[in-house]
Protein backbone atom coordinates (compact mmCIF):
# COMPACT_ATOMS: atom_id res chain seq x y z
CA UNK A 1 79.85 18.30 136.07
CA UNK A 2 82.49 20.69 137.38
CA UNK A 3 85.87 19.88 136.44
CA UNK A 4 87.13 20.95 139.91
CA UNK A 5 84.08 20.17 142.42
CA UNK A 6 84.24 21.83 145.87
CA UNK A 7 86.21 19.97 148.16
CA UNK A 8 84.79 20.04 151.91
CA UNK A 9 87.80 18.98 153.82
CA UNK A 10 87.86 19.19 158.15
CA UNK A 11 90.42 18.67 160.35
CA UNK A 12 90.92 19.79 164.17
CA UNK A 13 91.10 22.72 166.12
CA UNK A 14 93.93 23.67 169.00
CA UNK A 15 91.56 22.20 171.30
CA UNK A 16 90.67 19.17 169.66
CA UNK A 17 87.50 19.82 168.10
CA UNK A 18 86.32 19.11 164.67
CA UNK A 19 86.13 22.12 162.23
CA UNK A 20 85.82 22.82 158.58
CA UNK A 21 89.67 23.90 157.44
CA UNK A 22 88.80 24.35 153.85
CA UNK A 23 85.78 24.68 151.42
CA UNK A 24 85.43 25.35 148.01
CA UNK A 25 87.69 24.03 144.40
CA UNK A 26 91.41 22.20 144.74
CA UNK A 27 94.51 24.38 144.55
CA UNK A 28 96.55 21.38 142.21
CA UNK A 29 94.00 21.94 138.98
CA UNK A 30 96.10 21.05 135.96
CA UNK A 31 95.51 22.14 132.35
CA UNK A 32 97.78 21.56 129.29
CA UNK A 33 98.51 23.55 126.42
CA UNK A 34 97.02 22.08 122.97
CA UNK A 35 94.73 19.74 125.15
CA UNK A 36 91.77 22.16 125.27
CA UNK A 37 89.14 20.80 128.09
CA UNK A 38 91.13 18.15 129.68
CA UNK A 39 92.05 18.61 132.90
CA UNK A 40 93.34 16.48 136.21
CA UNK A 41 91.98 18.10 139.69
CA UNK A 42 94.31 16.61 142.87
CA UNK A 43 91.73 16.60 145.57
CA UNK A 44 93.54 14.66 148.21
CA UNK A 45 96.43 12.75 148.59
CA UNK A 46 98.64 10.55 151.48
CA UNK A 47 102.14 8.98 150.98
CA UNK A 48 103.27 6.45 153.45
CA UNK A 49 103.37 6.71 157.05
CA UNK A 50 101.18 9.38 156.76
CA UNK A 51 98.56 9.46 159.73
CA UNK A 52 94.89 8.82 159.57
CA UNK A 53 94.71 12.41 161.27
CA UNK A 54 96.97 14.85 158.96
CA UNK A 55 95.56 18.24 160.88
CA UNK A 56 94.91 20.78 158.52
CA UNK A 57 97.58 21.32 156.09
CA UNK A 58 96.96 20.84 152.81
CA UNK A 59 98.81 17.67 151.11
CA UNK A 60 97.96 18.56 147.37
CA UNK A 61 100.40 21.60 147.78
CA UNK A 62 103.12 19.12 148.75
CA UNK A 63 102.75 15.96 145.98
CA UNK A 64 105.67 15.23 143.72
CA UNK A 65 104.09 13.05 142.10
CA UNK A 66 100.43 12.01 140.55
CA UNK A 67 101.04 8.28 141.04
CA UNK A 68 101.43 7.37 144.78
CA UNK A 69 103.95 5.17 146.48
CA UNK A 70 103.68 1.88 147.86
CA UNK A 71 101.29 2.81 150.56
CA UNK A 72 99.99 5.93 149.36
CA UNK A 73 97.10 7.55 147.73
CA UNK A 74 95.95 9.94 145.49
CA UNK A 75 91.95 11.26 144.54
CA UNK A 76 92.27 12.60 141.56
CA UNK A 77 89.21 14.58 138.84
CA UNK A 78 89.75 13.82 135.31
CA UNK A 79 88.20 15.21 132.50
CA UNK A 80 88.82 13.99 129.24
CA UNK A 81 87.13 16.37 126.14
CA UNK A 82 85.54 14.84 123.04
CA UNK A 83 87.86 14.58 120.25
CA UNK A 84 87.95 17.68 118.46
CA UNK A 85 90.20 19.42 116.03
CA UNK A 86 94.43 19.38 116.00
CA UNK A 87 95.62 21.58 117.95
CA UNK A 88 98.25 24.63 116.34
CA UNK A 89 101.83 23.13 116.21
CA UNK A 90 102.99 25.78 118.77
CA UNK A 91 100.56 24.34 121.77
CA UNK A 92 101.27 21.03 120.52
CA UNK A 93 105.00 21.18 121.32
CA UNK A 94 104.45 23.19 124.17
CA UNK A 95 101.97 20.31 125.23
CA UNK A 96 104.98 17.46 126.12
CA UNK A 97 106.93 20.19 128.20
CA UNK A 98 104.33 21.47 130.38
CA UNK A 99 102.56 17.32 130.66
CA UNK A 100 106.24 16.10 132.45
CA UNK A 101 106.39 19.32 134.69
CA UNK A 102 102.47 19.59 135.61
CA UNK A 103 102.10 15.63 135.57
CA UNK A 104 104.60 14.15 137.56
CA UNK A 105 104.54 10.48 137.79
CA UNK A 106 101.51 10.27 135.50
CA UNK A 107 103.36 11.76 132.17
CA UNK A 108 106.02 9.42 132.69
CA UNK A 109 104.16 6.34 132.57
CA UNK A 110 102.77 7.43 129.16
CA UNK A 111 104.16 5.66 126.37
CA UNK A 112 105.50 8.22 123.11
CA UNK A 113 104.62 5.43 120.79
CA UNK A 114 101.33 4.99 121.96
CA UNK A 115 99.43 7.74 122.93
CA UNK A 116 97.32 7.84 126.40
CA UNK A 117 98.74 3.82 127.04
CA UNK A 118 100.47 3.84 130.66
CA UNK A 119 101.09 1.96 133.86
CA UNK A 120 101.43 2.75 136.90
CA UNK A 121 102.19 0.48 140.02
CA UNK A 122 98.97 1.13 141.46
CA UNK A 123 95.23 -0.40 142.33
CA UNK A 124 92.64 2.36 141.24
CA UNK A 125 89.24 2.71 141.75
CA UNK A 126 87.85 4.99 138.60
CA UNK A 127 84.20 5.75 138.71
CA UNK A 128 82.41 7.27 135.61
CA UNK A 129 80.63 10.23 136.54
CA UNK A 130 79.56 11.71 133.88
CA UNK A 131 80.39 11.46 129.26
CA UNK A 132 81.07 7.69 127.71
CA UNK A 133 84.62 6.44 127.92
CA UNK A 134 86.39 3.55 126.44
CA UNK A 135 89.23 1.94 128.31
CA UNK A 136 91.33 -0.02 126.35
CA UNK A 137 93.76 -2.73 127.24
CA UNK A 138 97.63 -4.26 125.71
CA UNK A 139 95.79 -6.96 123.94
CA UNK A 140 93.11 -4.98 121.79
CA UNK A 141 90.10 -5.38 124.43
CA UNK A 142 88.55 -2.35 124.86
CA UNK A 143 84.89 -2.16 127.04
CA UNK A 144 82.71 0.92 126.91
CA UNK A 145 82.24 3.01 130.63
CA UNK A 146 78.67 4.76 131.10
CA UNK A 147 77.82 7.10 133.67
CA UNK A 148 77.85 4.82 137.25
CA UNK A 149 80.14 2.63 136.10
CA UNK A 150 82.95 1.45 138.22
CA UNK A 151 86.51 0.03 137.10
CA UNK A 152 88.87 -1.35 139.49
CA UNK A 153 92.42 -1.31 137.42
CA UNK A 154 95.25 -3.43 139.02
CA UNK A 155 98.25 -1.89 137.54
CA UNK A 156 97.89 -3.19 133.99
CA UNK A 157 98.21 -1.53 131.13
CA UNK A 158 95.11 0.47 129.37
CA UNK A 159 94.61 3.58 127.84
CA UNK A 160 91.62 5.97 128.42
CA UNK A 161 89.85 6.90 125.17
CA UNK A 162 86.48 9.32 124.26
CA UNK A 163 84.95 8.54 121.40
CA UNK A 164 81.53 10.70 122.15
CA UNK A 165 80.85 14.11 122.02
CA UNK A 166 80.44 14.85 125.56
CA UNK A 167 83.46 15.56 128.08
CA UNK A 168 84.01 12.42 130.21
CA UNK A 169 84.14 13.44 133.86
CA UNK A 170 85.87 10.34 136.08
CA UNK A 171 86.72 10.56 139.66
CA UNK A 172 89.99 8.32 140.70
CA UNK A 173 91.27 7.08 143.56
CA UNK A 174 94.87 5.57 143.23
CA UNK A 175 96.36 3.17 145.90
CA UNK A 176 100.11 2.27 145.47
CA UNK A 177 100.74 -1.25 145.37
CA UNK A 178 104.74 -2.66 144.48
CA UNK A 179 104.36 -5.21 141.95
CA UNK A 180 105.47 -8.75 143.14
């Protein structure tokens, strides 16, 4: 499974009619230093008060953040590598740098003393497309995620772990939701 699948997206010509504006991989394709084969593709994304017709510009240019508003979106490709060997010390201080500048709003919500745990204010729909991944939860409760399988994660806080030796391909779709 490609890490950055083509992205069909349409939108409108001058005179109304529908047209193909872009085809082919997502310009916002994120890699990290000393985290060899994971990756996080933006494919889409709408913030609030955003209309249902955007035209044709593209919004992944424009995010600030990986973790939508109250009201937004985000679809986001995540690949998550097999465990594998330590990475050299150099890439793995170079790693925290680059994860707050090419993560925003995601690296964040990471917690130093427990790496991978986060929250985010958010309702997600994460479907398994292709590996075996574990998600974990605060209280020790951790269930296993095949290929097809479909988690629907309201805000709480979990931690996404591979254990195989395949790369886990998930596709994400992130709704922002305040917490009451």
């Amino acid at each position: 499974m490609d890490a950055n699948p083509r992205r069909v997206v349409t939108g409108h010509s001058a005179d109304g009619k529908s047209v193909i504006v872009s085809d082919g991989p997502s310009p916002r394709h994120i890699t990290i230093t000393g985290m060899t084969g994971f990756s996080i593709t933006g494919v889409w994304a709408t913030d609030h008060g955003m209309t249902a017709l955007p035209g044709s510009d593209d919004p992944t240019h424009r995010m600030t953040t990986l973790v939508p508003g109250d009201g937004g979106t985000r679809f986001l490709v995540t690949v998550i590598p097999p465990p594998g060997p330590m990475p050299p010390a150099d890439e793995l201080a170079a790693a925290g740098p680059q994860m707050l500048e090419r993560l925003p709003g995601l690296a964040q919500a990471m917690e130093p003393g427990h790496p991978g745990m986060h929250t985010t204010d958010t309702v997600d729909y994460d479907i398994v497309i292709s590996g075996e991944l574990v998600m974990e939860l605060d209280d020790g409760a951790e269930v296993t995620l095949k290929p097809g399988a479909i988690v629907v994660q309201n805000g709480t806080r979990h931690a996404w772990r591979n254990r195989g030796t395949e790369p886990v391909v998930m596709y994400s779709v992130l709704v922002g939701a305040p917490r009451r």
